[in-house]
Protein backbone atom coordinates (compact mmCIF):
# COMPACT_ATOMS: atom_id res chain seq x y z
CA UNK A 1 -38.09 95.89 56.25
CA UNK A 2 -40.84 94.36 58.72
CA UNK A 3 -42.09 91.43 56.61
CA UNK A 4 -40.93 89.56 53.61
CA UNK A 5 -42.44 90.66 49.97
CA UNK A 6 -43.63 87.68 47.57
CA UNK A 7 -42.41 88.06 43.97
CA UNK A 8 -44.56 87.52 41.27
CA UNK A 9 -43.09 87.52 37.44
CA UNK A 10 -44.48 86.99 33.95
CA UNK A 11 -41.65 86.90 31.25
CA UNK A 12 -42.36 86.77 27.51
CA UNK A 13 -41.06 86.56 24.16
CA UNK A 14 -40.69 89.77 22.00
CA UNK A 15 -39.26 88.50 18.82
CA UNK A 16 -40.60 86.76 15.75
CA UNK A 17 -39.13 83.57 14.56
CA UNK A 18 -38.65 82.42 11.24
CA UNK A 19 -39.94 79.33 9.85
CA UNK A 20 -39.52 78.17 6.14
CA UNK A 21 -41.94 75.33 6.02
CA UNK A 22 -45.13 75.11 4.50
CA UNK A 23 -48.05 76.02 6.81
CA UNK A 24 -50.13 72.55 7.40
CA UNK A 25 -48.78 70.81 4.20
CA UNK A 26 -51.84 73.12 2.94
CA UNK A 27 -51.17 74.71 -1.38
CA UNK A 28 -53.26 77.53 -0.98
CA UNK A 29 -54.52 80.12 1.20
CA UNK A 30 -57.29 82.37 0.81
CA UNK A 31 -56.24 86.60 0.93
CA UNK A 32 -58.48 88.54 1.61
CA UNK A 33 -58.25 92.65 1.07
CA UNK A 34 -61.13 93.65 3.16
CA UNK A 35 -63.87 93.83 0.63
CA UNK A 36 -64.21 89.88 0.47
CA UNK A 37 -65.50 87.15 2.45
CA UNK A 38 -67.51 83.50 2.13
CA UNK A 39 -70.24 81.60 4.46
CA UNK A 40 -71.32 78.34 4.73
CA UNK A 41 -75.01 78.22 6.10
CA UNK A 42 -77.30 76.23 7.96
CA UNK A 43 -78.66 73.08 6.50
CA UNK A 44 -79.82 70.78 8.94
CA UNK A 45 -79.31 73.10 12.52
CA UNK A 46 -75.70 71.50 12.38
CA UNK A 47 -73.76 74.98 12.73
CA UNK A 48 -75.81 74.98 16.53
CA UNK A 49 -74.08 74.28 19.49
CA UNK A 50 -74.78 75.15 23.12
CA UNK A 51 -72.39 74.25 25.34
CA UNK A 52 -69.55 72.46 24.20
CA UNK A 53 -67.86 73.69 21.01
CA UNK A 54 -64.51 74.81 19.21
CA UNK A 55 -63.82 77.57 16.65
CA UNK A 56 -60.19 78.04 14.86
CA UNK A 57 -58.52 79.27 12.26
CA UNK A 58 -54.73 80.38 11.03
CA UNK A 59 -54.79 84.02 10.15
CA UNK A 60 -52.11 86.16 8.95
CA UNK A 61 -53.14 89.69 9.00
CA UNK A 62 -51.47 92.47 6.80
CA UNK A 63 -53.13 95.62 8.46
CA UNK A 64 -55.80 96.65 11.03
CA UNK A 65 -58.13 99.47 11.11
CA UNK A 66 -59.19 100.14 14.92
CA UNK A 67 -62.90 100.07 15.23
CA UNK A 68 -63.45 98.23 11.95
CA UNK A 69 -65.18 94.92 13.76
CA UNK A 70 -62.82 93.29 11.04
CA UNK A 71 -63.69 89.39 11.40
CA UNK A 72 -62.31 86.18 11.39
CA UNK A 73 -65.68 84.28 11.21
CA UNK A 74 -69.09 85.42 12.62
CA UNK A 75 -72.63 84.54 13.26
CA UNK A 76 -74.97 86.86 13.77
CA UNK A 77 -76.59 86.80 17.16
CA UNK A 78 -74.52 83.81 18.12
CA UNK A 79 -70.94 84.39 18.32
CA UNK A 80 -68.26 86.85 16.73
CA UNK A 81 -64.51 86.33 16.30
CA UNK A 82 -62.55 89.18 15.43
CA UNK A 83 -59.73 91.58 15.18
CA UNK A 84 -58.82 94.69 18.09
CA UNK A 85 -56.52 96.98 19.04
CA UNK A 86 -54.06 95.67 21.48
CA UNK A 87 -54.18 97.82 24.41
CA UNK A 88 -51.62 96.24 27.25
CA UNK A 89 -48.43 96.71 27.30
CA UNK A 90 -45.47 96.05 25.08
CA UNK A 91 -48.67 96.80 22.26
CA UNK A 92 -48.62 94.71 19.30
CA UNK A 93 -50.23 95.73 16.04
CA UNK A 94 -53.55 93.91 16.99
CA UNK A 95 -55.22 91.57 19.21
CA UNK A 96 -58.34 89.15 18.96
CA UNK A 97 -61.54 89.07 20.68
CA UNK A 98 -64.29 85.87 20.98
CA UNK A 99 -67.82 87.00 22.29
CA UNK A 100 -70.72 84.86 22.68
CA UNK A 101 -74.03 87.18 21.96
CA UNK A 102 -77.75 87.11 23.02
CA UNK A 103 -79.13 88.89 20.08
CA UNK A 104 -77.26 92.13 19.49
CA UNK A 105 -75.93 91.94 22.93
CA UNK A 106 -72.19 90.89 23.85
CA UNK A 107 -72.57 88.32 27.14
CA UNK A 108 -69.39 87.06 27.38
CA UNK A 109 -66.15 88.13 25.99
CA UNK A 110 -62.33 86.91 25.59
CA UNK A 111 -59.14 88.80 24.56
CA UNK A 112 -55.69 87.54 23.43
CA UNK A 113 -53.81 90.93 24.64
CA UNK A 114 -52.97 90.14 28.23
CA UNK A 115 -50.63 87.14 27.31
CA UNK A 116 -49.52 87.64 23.74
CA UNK A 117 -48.21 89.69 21.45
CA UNK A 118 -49.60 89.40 17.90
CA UNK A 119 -47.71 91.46 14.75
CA UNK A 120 -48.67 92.01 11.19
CA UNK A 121 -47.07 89.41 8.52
CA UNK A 122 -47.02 86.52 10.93
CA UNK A 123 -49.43 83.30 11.06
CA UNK A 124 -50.92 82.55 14.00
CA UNK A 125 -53.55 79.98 14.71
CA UNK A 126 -56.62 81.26 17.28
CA UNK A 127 -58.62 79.06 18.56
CA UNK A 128 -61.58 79.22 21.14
CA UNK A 129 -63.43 76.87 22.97
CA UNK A 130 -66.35 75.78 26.01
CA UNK A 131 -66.72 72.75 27.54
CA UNK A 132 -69.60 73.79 29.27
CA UNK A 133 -67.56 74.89 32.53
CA UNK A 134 -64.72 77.15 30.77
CA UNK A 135 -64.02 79.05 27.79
CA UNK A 136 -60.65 79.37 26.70
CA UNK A 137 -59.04 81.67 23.85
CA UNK A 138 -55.51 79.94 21.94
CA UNK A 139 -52.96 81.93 20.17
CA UNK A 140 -50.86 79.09 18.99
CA UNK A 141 -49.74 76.98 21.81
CA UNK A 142 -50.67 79.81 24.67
CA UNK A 143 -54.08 80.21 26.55
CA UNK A 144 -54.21 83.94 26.07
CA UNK A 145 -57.71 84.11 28.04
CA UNK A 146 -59.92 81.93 30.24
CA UNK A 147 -63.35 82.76 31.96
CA UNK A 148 -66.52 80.43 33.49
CA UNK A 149 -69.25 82.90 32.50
CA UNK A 150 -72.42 81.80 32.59
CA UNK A 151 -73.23 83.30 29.56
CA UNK A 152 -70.83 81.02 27.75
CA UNK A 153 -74.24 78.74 25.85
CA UNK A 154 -74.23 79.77 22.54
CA UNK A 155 -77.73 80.01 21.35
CA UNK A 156 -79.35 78.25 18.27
CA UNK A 157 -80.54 80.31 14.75
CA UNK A 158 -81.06 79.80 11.19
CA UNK A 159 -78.14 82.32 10.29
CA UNK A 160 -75.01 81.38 8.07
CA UNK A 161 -71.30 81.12 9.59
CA UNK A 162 -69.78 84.23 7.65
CA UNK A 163 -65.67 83.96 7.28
CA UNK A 164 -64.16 87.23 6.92
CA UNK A 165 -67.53 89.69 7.31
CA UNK A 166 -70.07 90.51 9.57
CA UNK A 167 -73.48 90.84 8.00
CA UNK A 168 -75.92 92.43 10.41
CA UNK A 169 -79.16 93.66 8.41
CA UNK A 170 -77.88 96.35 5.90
CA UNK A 171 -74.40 96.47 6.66
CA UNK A 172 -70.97 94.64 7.05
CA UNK A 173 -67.78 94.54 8.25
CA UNK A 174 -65.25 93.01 6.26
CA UNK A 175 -61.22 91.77 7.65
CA UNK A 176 -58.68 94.11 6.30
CA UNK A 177 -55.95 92.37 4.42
CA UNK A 178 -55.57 88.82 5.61
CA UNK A 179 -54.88 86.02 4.67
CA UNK A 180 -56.49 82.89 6.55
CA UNK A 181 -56.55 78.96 6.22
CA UNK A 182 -57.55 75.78 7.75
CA UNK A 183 -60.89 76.88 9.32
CA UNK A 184 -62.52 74.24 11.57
CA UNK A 185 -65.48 74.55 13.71
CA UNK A 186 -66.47 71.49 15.88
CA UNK A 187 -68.91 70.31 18.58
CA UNK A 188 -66.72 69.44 21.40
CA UNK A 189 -64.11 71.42 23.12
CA UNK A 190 -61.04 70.97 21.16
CA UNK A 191 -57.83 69.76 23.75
CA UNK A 192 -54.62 71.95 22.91
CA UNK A 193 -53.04 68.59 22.00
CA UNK A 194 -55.88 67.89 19.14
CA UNK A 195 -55.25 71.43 17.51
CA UNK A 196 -52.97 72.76 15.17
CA UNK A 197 -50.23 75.12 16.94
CA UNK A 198 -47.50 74.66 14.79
CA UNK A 199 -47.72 75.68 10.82
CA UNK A 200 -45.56 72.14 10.37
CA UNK A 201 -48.77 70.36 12.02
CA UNK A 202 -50.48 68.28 9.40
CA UNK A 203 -53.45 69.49 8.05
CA UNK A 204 -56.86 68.46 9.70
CA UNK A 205 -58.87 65.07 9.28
CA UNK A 206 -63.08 65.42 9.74
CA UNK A 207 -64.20 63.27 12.28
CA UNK A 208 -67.39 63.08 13.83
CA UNK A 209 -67.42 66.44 16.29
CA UNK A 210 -66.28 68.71 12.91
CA UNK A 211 -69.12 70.63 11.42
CA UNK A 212 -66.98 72.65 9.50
CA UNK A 213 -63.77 71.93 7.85
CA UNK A 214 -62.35 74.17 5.48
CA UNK A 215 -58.65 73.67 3.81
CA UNK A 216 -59.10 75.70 0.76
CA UNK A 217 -56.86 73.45 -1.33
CA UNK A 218 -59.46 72.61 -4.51
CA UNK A 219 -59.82 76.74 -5.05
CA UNK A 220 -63.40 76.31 -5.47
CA UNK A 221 -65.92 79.30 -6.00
CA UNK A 222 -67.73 79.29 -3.29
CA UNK A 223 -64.95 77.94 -1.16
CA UNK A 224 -65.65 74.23 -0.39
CA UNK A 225 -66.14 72.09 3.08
CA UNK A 226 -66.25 69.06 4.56
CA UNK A 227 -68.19 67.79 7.33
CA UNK A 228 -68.49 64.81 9.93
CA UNK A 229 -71.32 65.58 12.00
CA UNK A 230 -74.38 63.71 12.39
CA UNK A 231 -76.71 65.20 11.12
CA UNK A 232 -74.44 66.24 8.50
CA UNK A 233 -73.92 69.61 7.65
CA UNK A 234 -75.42 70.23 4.08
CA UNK A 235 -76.28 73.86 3.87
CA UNK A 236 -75.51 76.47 1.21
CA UNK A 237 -72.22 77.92 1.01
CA UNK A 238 -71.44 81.09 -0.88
CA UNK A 239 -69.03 84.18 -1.12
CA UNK A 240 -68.84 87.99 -2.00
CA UNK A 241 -66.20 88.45 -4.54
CA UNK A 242 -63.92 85.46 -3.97
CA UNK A 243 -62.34 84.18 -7.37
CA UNK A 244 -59.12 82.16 -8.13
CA UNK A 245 -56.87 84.95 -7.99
CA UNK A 246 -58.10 85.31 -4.11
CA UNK A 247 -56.15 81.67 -3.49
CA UNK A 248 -52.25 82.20 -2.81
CA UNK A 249 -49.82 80.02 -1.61
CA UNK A 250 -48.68 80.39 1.83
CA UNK A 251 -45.01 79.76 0.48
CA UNK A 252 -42.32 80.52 3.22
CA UNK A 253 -43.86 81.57 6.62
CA UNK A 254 -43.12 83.90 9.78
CA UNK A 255 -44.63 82.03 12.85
CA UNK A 256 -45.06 84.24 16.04
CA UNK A 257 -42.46 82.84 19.01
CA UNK A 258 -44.96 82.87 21.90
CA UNK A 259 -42.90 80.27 24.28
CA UNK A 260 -42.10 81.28 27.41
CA UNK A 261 -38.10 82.07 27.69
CA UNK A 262 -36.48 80.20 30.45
CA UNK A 263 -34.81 81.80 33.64
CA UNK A 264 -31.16 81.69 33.73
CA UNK A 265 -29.76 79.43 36.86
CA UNK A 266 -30.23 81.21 40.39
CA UNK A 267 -32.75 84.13 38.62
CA UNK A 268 -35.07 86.02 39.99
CA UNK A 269 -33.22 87.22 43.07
CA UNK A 270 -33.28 89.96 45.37
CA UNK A 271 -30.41 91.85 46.20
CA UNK A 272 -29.28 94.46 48.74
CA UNK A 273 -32.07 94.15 50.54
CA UNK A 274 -33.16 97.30 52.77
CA UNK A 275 -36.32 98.32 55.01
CA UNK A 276 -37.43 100.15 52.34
CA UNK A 277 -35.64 99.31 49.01
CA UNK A 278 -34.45 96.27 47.64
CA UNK A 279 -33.04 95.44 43.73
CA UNK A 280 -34.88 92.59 41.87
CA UNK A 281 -32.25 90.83 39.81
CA UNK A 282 -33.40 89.17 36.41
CA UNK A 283 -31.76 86.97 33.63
CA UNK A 284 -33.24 85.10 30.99
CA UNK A 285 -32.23 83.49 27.50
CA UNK A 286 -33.96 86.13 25.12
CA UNK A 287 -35.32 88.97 24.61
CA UNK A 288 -38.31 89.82 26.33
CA UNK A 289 -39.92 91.63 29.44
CA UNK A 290 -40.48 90.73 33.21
CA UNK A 291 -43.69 92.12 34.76
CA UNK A 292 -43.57 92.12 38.77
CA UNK A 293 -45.67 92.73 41.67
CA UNK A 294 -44.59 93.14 45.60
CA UNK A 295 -47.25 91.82 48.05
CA UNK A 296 -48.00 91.34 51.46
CA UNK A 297 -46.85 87.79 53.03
CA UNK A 298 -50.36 87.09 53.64
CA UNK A 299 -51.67 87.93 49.82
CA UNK A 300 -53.50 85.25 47.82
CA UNK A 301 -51.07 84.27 44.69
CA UNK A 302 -52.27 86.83 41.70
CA UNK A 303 -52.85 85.46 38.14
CA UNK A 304 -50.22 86.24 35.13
CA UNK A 305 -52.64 88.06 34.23
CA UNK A 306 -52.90 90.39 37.25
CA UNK A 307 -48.89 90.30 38.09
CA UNK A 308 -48.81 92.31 33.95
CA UNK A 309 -51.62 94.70 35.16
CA UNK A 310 -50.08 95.49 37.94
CA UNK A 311 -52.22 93.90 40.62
CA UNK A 312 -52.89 91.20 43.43
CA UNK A 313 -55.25 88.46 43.32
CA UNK A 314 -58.44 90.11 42.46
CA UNK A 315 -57.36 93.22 41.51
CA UNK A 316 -56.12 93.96 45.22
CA UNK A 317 -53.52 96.88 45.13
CA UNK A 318 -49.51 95.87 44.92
CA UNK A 319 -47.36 97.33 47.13
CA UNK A 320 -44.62 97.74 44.41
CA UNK A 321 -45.38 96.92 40.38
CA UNK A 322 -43.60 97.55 37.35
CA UNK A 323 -41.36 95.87 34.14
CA UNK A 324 -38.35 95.57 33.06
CA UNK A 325 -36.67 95.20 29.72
CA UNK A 326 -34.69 92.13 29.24
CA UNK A 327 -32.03 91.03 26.82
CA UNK A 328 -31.21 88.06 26.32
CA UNK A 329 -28.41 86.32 28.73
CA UNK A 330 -27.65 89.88 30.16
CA UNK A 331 -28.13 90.05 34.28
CA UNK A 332 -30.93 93.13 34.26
CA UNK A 333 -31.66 94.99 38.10
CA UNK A 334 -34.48 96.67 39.01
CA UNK A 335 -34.30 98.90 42.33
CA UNK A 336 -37.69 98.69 43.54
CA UNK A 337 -38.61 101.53 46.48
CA UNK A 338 -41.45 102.54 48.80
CA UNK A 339 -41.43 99.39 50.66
CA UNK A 340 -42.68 99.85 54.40
């Protein structure tokens, strides 16, 4: 072989693990079953923020219908937070998408699908944020997606934060089948340290960046807030067919694994090594799947992102790229070909 390749991998966590704690010390939870949702709206222009700002929630979503728009929260023309279809590779059962909107027009968009795997039944806390330079998208403790659009500003209006629907003029989309809890929305980009990311995390205190702090405890009809801002937020809140029955305990949960597994001592390595072959050994302590890329001495170092689609650094074309399977403490081999 005439030069040496540069191996790339991204390994992650396929399986679900178990947790039988109670998700942020929180009694109840509100379920929603798709034709249900609440708002809190805009008293004194405190639900506007520009550029600095966090929005988060923990959902747990029973079923997806793709197309559907089916929300987590959403203001119209501002911002919208809500469910898609995983498309990349090993496919979950959905995915989540943040966009920050000019009117009717998406400007700026992140997606949880190239880093995580999300699955029906299981809480997960999403979270996105700017701080005026980045926007980041959380599933639990993982930065699924990062960008520095411009576009990332949000801009001001006089419309109501909607939790579980989209109301755009004469229609609306509503989530299908979830179940969703501590909602916060803030003026400041929230640190991954000051967030929730565990469902044994205590539940949230308002200081004064939160606008909007649901825990849904009190069951009230409309669901109640709290807020710390100044000015204070003191809008009306309301709901479409919320009652009492719609608050359930969160009892005994499933939380999503998303940590990284850990290589096993002397893995990755290559093996029988020829001009034009070579085999890509692999070992790690669970179940999961290495993505890989073969480059060019010279290449620029590709994102995680990149190495699972397949690509260099900016999209430039791998010599080699592919997965592999894993199980967990089993030495896997992948015979990778083509090389020149």
């Amino acid at each position: 072989m005439s030069s040496m390749r540069t191996f790339t991998l991204f390994i992650f966590s396929l399986f679900l693990l178990g947790a039988g704690i109670l998700l942020a010390d929180n009694d109840y939870v509100i379920s929603l079953d798709g034709g249900e949702s609440f708002y809190v709206n805009d008293g004194n222009d405190a639900l506007d923020v520009s550029d600095n700002w966090t929005f988060e929630a923990w959902i747990k979503v029973g079923s997806y219908v793709a197309g559907n728009y089916e929300c987590i929260m959403d203001r119209r023309t501002v911002f919208s937070f809500y469910l898609i279809s995983d498309t990349t590779e090993p496919i979950g059962d959905y995915a989540v998408k943040f966009v920050a909107r000019d009117g009717t027009s998406i400007v700026a968009s992140l997606v949880s699908d190239s880093l995580v795997t999300m699955s029906f039944g299981t809480w997960y806390h999403v979270a996105a944020t700017y701080d005026g330079i980045e926007a980041k998208l959380y599933v639990n403790d993982i930065l699924a997606d990062s960008n520095s659009d411009p576009d990332w500003n949000l801009t001001a209006a006089t419309t109501a934060i909607n939790i579980g629907g989209r109301y755009w003029g004469s229609y609306s989309r509503q989530m299908s089948n979830t179940d969703i809890d501590e909602i916060r929305v803030s003026n400041i980009a929230r640190s991954l340290a000051s967030m929730q990311t565990s469902v044994d995390d205590p539940p949230y205190s308002p200081d004064s960046t939160t606008i909007l702090l649901m825990h849904l405890n009190d069951q009230g009809n409309p669901p109640t807030y709290e807020s710390g801002t100044d000015p204070i937020l003191n809008g009306t809140s309301g709901d479409d067919d919320i009652t009492s029955i719609d608050y359930v305990s969160p009892g005994n949960l499933t939380m999503g694994d998303q940590s990284a597994p850990v290589f096993a001592s002397t893995y990755p390595k290559v093996l029988n090594e020829t001009p034009t072959t070579l085999d890509l050994a692999v070992q790690i302590n669970e179940d999961g799947i290495a993505y890989y890329v073969v480059l060019e001495d010279s290449a620029d170092a590709p994102t995680v992102a990149e190495v699972k689609a397949g690509t260099g650094s900016g999209g430039a074309a791998a010599i080699a790229n592919g997965n592999m399977t894993l199980t967990a403490d089993i030495d896997s081999i992948k015979t990778i070909t083509g090389l020149t």
